[in-house]
C-alpha atoms as a PDB file:
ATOM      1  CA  UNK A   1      18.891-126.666  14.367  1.00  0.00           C
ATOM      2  CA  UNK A   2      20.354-123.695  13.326  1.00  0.00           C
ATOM      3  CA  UNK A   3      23.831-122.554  13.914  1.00  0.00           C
ATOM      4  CA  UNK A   4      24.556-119.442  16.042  1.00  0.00           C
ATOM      5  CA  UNK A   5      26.326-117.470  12.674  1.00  0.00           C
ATOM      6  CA  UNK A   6      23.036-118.186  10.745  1.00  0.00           C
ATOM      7  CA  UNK A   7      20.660-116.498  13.447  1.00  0.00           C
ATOM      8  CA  UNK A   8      23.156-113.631  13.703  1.00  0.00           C
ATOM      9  CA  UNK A   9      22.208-113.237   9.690  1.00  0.00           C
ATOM     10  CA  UNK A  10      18.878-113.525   9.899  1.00  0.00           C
ATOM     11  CA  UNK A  11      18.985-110.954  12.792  1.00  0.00           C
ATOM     12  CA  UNK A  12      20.467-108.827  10.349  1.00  0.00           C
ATOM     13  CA  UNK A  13      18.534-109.301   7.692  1.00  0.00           C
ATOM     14  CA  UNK A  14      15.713-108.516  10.021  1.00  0.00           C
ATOM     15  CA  UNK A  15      17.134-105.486  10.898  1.00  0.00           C
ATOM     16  CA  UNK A  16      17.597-104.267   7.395  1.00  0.00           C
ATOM     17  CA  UNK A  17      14.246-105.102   6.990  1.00  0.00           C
ATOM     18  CA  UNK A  18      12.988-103.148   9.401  1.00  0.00           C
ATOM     19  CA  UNK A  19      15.174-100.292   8.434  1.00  0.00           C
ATOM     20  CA  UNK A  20      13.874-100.088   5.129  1.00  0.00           C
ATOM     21  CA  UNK A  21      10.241 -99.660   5.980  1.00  0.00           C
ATOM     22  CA  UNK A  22      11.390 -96.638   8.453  1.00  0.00           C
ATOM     23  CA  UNK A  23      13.142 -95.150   5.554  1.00  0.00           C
ATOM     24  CA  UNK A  24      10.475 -95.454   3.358  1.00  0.00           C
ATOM     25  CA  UNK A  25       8.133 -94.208   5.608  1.00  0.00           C
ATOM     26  CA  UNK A  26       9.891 -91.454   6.866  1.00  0.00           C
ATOM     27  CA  UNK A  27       9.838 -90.074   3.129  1.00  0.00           C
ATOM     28  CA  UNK A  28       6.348 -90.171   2.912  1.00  0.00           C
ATOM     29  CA  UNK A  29       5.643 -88.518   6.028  1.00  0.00           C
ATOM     30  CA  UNK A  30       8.296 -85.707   6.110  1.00  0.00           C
ATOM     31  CA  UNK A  31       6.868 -83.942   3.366  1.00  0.00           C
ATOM     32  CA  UNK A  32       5.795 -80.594   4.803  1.00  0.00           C
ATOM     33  CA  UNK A  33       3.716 -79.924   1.122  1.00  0.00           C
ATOM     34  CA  UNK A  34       2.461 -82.767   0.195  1.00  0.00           C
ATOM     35  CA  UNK A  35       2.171 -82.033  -3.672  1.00  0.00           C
ATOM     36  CA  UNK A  36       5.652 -81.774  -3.216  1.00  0.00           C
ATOM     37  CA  UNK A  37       5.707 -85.376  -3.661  1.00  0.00           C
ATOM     38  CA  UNK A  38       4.268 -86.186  -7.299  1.00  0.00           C
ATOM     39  CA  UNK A  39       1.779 -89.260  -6.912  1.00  0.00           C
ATOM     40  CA  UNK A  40       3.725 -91.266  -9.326  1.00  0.00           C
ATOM     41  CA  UNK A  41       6.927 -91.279  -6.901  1.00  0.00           C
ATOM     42  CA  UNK A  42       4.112 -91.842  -4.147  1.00  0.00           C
ATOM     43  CA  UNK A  43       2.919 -94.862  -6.179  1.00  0.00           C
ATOM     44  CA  UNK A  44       6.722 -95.603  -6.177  1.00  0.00           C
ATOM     45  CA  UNK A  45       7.339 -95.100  -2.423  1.00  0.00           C
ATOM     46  CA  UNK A  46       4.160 -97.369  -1.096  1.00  0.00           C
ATOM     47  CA  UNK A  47       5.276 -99.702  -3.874  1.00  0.00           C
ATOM     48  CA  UNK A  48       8.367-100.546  -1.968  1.00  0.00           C
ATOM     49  CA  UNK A  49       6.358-100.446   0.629  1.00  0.00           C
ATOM     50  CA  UNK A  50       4.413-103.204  -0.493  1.00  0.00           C
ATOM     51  CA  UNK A  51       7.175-105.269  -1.174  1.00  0.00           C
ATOM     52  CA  UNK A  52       9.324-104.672   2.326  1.00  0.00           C
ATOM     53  CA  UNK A  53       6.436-105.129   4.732  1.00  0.00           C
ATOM     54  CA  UNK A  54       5.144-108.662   2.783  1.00  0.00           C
ATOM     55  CA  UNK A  55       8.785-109.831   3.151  1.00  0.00           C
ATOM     56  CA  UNK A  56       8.590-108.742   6.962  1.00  0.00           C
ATOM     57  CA  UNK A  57       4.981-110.771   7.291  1.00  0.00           C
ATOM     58  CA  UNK A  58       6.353-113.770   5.219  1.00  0.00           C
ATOM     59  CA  UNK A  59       9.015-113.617   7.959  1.00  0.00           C
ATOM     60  CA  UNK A  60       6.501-113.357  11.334  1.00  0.00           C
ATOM     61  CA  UNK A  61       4.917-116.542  10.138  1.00  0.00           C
ATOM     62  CA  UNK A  62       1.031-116.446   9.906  1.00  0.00           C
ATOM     63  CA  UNK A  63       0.476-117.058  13.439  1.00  0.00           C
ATOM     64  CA  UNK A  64       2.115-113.082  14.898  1.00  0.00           C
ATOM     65  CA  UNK A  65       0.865-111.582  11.619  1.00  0.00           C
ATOM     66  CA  UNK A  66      -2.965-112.612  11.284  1.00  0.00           C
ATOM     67  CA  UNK A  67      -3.459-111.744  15.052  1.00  0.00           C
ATOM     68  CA  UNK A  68      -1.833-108.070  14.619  1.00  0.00           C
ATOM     69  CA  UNK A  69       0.632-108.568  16.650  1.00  0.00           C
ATOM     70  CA  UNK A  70       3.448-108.213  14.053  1.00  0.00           C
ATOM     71  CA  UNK A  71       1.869-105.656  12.375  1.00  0.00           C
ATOM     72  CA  UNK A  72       2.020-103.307  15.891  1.00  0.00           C
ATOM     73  CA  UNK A  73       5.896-104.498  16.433  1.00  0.00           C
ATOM     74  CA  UNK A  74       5.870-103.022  13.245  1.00  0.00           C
ATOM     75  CA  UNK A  75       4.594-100.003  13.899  1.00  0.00           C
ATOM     76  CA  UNK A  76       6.173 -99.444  17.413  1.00  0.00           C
ATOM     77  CA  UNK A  77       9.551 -99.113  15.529  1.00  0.00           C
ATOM     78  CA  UNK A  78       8.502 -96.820  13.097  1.00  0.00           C
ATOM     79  CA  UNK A  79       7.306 -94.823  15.699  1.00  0.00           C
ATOM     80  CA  UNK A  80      10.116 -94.384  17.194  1.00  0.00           C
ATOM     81  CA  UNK A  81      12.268 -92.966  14.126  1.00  0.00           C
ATOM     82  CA  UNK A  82       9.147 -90.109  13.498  1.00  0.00           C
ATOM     83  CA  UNK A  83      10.793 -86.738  12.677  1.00  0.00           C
ATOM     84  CA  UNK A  84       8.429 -84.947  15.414  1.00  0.00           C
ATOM     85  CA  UNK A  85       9.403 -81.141  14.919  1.00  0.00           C
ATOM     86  CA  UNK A  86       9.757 -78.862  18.079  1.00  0.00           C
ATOM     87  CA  UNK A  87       7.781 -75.682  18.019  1.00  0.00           C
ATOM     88  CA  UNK A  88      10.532 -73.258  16.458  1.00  0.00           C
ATOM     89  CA  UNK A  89      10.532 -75.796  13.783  1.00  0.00           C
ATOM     90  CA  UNK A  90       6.861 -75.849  12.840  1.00  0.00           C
ATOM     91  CA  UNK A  91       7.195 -71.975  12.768  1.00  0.00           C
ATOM     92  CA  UNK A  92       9.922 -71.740  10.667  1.00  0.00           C
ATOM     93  CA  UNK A  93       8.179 -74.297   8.053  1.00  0.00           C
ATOM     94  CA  UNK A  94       4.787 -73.044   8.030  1.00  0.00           C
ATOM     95  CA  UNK A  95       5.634 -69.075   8.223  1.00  0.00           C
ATOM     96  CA  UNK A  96       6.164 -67.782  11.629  1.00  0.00           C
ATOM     97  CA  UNK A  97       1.821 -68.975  12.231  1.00  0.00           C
ATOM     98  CA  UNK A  98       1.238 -69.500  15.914  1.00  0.00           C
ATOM     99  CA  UNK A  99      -1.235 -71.166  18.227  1.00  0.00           C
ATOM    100  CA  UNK A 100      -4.416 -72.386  16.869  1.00  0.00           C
ATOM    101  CA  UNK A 101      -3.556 -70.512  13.326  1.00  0.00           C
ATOM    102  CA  UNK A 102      -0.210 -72.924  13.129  1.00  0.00           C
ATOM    103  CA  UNK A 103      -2.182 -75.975  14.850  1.00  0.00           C
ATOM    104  CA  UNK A 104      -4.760 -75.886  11.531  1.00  0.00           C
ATOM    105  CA  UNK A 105      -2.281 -75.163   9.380  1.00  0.00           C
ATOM    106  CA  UNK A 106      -0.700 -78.666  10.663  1.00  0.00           C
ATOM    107  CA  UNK A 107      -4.314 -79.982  10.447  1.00  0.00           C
ATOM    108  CA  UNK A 108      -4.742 -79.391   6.791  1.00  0.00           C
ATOM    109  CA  UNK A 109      -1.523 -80.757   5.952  1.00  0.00           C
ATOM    110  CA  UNK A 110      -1.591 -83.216   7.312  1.00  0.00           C
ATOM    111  CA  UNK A 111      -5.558 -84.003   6.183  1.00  0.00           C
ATOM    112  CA  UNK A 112      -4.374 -83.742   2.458  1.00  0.00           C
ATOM    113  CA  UNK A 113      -1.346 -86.357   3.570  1.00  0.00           C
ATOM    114  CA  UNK A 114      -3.152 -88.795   4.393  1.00  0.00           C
ATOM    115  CA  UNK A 115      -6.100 -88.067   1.695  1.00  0.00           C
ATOM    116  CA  UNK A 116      -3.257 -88.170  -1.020  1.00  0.00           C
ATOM    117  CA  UNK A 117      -1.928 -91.360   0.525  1.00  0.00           C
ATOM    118  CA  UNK A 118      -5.090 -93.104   0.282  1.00  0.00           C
ATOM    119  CA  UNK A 119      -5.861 -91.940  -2.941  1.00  0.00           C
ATOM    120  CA  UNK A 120      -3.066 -93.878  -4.592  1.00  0.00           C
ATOM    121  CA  UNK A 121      -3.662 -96.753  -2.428  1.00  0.00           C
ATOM    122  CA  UNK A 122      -7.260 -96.685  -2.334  1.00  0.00           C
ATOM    123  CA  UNK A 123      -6.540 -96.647  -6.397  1.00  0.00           C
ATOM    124  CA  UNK A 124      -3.962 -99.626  -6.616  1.00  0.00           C
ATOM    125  CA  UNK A 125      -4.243-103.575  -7.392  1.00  0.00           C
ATOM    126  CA  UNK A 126      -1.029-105.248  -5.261  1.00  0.00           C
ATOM    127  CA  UNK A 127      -0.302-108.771  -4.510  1.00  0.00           C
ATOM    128  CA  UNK A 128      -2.054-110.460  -1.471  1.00  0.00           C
ATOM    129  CA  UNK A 129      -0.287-111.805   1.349  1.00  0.00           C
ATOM    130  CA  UNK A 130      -0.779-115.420   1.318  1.00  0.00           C
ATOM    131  CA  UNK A 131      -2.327-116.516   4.988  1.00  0.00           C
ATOM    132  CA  UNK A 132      -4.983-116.307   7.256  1.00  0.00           C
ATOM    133  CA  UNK A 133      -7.952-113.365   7.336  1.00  0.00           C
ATOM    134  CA  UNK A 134      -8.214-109.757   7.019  1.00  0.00           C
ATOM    135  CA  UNK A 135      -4.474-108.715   7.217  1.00  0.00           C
ATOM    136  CA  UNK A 136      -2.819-111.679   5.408  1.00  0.00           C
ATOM    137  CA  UNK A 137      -6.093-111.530   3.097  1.00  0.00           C
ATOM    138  CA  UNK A 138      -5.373-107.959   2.428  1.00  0.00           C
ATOM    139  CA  UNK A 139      -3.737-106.152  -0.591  1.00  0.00           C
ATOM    140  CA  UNK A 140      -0.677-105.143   0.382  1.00  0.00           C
ATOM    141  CA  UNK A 141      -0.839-101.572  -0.899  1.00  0.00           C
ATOM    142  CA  UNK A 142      -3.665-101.527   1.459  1.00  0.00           C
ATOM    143  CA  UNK A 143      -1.253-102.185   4.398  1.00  0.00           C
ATOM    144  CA  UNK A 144       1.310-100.132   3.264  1.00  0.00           C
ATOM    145  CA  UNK A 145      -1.024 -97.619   3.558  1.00  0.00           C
ATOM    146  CA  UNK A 146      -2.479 -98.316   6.976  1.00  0.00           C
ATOM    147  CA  UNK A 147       0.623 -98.091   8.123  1.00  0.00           C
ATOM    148  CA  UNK A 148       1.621 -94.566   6.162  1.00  0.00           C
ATOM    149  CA  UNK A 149      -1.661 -92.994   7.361  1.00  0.00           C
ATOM    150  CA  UNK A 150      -0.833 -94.350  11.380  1.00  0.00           C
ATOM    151  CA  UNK A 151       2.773 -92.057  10.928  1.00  0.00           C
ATOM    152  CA  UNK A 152       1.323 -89.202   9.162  1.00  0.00           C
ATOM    153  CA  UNK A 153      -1.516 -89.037  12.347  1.00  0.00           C
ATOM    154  CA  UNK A 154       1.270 -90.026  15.233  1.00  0.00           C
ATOM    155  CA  UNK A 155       3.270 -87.398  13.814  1.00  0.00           C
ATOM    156  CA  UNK A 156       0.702 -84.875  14.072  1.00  0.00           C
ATOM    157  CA  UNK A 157      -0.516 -85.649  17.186  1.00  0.00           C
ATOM    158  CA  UNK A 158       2.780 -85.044  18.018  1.00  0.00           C
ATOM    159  CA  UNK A 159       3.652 -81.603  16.843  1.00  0.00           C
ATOM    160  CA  UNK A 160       0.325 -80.554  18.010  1.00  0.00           C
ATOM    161  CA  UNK A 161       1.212 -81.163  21.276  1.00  0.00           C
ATOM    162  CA  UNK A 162       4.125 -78.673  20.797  1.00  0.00           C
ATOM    163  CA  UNK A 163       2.136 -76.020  19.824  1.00  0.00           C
ATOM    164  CA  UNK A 164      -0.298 -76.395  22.584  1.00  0.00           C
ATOM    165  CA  UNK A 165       2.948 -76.677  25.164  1.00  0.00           C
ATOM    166  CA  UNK A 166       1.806 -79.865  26.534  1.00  0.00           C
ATOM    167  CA  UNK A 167       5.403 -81.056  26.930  1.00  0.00           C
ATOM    168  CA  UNK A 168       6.003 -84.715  26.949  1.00  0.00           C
ATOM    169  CA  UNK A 169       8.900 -85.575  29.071  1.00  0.00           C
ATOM    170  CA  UNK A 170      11.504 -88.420  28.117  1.00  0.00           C
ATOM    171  CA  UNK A 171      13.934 -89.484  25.185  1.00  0.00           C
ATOM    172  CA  UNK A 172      12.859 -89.324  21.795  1.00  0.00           C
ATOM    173  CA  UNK A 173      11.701 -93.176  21.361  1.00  0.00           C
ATOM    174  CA  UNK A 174      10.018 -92.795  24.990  1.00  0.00           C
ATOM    175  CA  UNK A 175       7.634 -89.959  24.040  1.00  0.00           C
ATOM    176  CA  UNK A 176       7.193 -91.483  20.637  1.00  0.00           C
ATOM    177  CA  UNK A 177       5.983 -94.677  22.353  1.00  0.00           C
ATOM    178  CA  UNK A 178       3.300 -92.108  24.432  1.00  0.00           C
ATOM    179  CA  UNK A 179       2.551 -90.626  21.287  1.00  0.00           C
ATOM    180  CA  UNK A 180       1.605 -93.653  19.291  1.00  0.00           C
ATOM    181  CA  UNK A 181      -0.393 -94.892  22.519  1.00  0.00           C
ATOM    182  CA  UNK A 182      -2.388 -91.621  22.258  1.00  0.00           C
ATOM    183  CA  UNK A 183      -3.170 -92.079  18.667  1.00  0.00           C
ATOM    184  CA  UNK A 184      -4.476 -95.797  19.254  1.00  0.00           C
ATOM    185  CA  UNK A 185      -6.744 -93.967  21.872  1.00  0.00           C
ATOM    186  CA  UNK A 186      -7.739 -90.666  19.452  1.00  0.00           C
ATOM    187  CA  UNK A 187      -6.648 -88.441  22.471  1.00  0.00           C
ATOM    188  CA  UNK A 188      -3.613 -86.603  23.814  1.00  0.00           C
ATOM    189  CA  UNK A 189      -0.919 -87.689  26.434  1.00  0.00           C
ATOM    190  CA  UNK A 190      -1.456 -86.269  29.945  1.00  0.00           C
ATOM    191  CA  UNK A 191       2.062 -85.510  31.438  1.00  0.00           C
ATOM    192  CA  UNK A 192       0.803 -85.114  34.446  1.00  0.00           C
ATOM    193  CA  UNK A 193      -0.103 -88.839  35.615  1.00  0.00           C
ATOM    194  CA  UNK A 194       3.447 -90.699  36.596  1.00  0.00           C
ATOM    195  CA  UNK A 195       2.366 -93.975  35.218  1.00  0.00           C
ATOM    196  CA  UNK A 196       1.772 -92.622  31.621  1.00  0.00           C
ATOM    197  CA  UNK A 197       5.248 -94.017  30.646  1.00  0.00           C
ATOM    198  CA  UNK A 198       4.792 -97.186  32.214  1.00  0.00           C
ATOM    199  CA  UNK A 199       1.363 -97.812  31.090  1.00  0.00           C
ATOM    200  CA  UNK A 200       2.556 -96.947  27.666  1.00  0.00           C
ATOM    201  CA  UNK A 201       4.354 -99.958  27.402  1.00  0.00           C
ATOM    202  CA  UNK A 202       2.025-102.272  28.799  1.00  0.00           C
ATOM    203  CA  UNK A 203       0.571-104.770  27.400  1.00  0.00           C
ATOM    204  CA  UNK A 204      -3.275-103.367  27.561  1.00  0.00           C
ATOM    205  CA  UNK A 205      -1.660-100.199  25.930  1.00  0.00           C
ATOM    206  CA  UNK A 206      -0.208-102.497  23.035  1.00  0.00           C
ATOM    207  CA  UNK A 207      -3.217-104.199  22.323  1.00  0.00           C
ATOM    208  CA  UNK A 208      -5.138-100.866  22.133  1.00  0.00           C
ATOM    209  CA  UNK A 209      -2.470 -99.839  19.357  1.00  0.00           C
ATOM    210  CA  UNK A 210      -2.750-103.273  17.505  1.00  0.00           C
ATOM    211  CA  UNK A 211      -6.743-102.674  17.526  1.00  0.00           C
ATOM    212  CA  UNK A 212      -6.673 -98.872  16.269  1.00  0.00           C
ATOM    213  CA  UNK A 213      -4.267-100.552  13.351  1.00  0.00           C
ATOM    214  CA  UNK A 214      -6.695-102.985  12.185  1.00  0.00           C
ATOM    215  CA  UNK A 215      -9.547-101.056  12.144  1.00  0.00           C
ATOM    216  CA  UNK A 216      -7.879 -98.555  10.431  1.00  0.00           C
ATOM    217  CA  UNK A 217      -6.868-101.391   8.412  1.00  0.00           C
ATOM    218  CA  UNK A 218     -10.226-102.277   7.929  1.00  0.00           C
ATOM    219  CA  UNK A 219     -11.559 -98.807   6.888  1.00  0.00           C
ATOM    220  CA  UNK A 220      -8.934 -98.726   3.646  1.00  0.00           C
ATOM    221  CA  UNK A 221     -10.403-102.545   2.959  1.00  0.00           C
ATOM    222  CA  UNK A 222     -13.923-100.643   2.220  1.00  0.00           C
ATOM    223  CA  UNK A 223     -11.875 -98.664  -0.444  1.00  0.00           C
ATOM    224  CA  UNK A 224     -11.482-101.669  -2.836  1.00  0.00           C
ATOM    225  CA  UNK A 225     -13.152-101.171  -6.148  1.00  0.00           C
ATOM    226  CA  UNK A 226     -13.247 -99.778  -9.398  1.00  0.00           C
ATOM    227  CA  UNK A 227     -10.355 -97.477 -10.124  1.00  0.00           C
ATOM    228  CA  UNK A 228     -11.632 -93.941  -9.680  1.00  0.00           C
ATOM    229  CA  UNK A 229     -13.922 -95.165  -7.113  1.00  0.00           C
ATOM    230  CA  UNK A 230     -11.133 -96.510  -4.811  1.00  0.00           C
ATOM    231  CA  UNK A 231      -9.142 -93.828  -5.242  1.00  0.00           C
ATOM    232  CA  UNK A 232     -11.793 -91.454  -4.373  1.00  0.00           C
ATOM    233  CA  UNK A 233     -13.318 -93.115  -1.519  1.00  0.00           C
ATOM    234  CA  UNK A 234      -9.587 -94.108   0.104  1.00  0.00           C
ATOM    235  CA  UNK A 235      -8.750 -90.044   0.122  1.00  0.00           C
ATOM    236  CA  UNK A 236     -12.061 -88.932   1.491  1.00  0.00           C
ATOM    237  CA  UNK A 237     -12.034 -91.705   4.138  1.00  0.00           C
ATOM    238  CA  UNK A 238      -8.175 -90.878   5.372  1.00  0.00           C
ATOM    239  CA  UNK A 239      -8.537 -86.760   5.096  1.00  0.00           C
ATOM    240  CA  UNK A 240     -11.941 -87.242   7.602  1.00  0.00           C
ATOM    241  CA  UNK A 241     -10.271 -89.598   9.803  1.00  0.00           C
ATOM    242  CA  UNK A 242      -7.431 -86.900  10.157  1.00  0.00           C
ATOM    243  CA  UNK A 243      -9.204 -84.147  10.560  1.00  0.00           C
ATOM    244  CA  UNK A 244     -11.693 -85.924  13.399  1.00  0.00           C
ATOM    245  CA  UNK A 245      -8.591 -87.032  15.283  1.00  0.00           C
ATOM    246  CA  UNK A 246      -7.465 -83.733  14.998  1.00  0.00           C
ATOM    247  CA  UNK A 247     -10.166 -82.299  16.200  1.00  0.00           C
ATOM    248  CA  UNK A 248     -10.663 -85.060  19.635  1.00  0.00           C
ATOM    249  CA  UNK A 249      -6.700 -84.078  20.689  1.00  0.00           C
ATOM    250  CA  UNK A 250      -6.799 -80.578  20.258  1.00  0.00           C
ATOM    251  CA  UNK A 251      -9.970 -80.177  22.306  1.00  0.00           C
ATOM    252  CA  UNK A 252      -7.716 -82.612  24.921  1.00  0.00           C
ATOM    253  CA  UNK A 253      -4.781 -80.513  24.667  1.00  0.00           C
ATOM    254  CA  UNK A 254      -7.018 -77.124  25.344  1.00  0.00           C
ATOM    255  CA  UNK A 255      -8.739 -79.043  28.083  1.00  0.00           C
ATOM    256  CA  UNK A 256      -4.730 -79.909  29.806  1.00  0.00           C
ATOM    257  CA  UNK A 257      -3.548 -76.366  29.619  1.00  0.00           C
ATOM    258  CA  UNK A 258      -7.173 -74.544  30.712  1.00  0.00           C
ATOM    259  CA  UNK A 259      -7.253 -72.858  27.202  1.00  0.00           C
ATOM    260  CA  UNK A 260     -11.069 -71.480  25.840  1.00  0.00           C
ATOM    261  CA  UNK A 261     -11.902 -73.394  22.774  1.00  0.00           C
ATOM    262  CA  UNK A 262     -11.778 -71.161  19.712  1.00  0.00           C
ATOM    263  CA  UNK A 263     -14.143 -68.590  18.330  1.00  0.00           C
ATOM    264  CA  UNK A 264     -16.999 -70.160  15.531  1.00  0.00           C
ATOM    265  CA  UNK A 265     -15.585 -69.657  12.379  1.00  0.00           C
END
């Protein structure tokens, strides 16, 4: 059996563990441009990736991680740790824009996020995790990825529901937890029902996130091929799922706050 001062280290190491994928993330995702980023540090970046979140799965055992469930725990943290900008923010970075102008301008950045994200990933050969099907039987760029494109969209979802003024109330890891709930769902949060928080943190709402994260999983699994082929297919794939996600909240965030939909453009 083990002693109590070995748990306490592998607590730690757990923690460290988990703090290095949020670190790691959180540089992939806070890039406002992302050619800002060149893709060989993003090959660089998911490549640590890569190497953190098979250490993590090695860790969960085959049982937590082939079901998902580790995969969401995952997740859940980095959720939490999002940089989700307030709305003087997002003007100040993207040039005093407002309403819907500022809310595509988010869209598009976020579309060529995600597209550059699975470009390199959709382009890479990693090591497998070695266990049961589909996640453990995926490349591990190709998780690292899943997981990259899950922030980039939570994050959005996010902002966008700062510049539509659809105020989500609680602390920072509370509305995070609402916000990655949405995204599992492809809609936006409605403040107004009480048991939105609650329900967030249910179990039904859990398994919806651990669902959206394997099939998005399961998309970047199609993207396995030749090199340019991957890489080509991975982009397209993330930059339409973006933009139709996009597309789902904002016409749920117009809906909360009575707003017309925009003119045809």
């Amino acid at each position: 059996m083990a002693s109590e001062a070995d748990q306490t280290r592998d607590q730690s190491k757990d923690r460290d563990s988990d703090n290095e994928v949020a670190e790691i993330i959180g540089k992939l995702v806070s890039q406002d441009v992302p050619g800002e980023t060149d893709g060989a540090e993003r090959r660089r970046l998911l490549g640590r990736l890569s190497g953190a979140l098979a250490t993590s799965a090695r860790k969960a055992g085959a049982s937590g991680v082939g079901r998902g469930r580790w995969l969401a725990d995952l997740f859940m943290n980095v959720a939490t740790r999002l940089p989700i900008r307030d709305l003087a923010t997002l003007q100040e970075h993207h040039y005093g824009l407002t309403g819907e102008q500022l809310a595509d301008d988010l869209v598009r950045t976020a579309a060529k996020a995600t597209m550059a994200v699975g470009a390199v990933g959709g382009a890479l050969a990693a090591a497998e995790f070695a266990a049961p099907p589909l996640l453990l039987s995926a490349p591990a760029q190709l998780v690292a990825e899943t997981v990259v494109v899950a922030a980039i969209e939570v994050k959005l979802l996010g902002e966008l529901h700062e510049v539509y003024g659809v105020q989500v109330q609680g602390t920072g890891p509370t509305r995070a937890t609402q916000f990655a709930i949405a995204w599992s769902k492809q809609r936006g949060v409605d403040p107004l029902k009480p048991a939105s928080v609650t329900l967030a943190l249910g179990a039904a709402a859990k398994t919806s996130l651990r669902n959206r994260l394997m099939r998005t999983l399961g998309r970047h699994l199609t993207t396995l091929g030749p090199f340019l082929t991957g890489a080509v297919a991975g982009g397209a794939l993330n930059r339409m799922a973006t933009r139709r996600l996009a597309t789902a909240v904002r016409t749920d965030l117009r809906r909360q706050r009575g707003l017309p939909p925009p003119p045809p453009r």
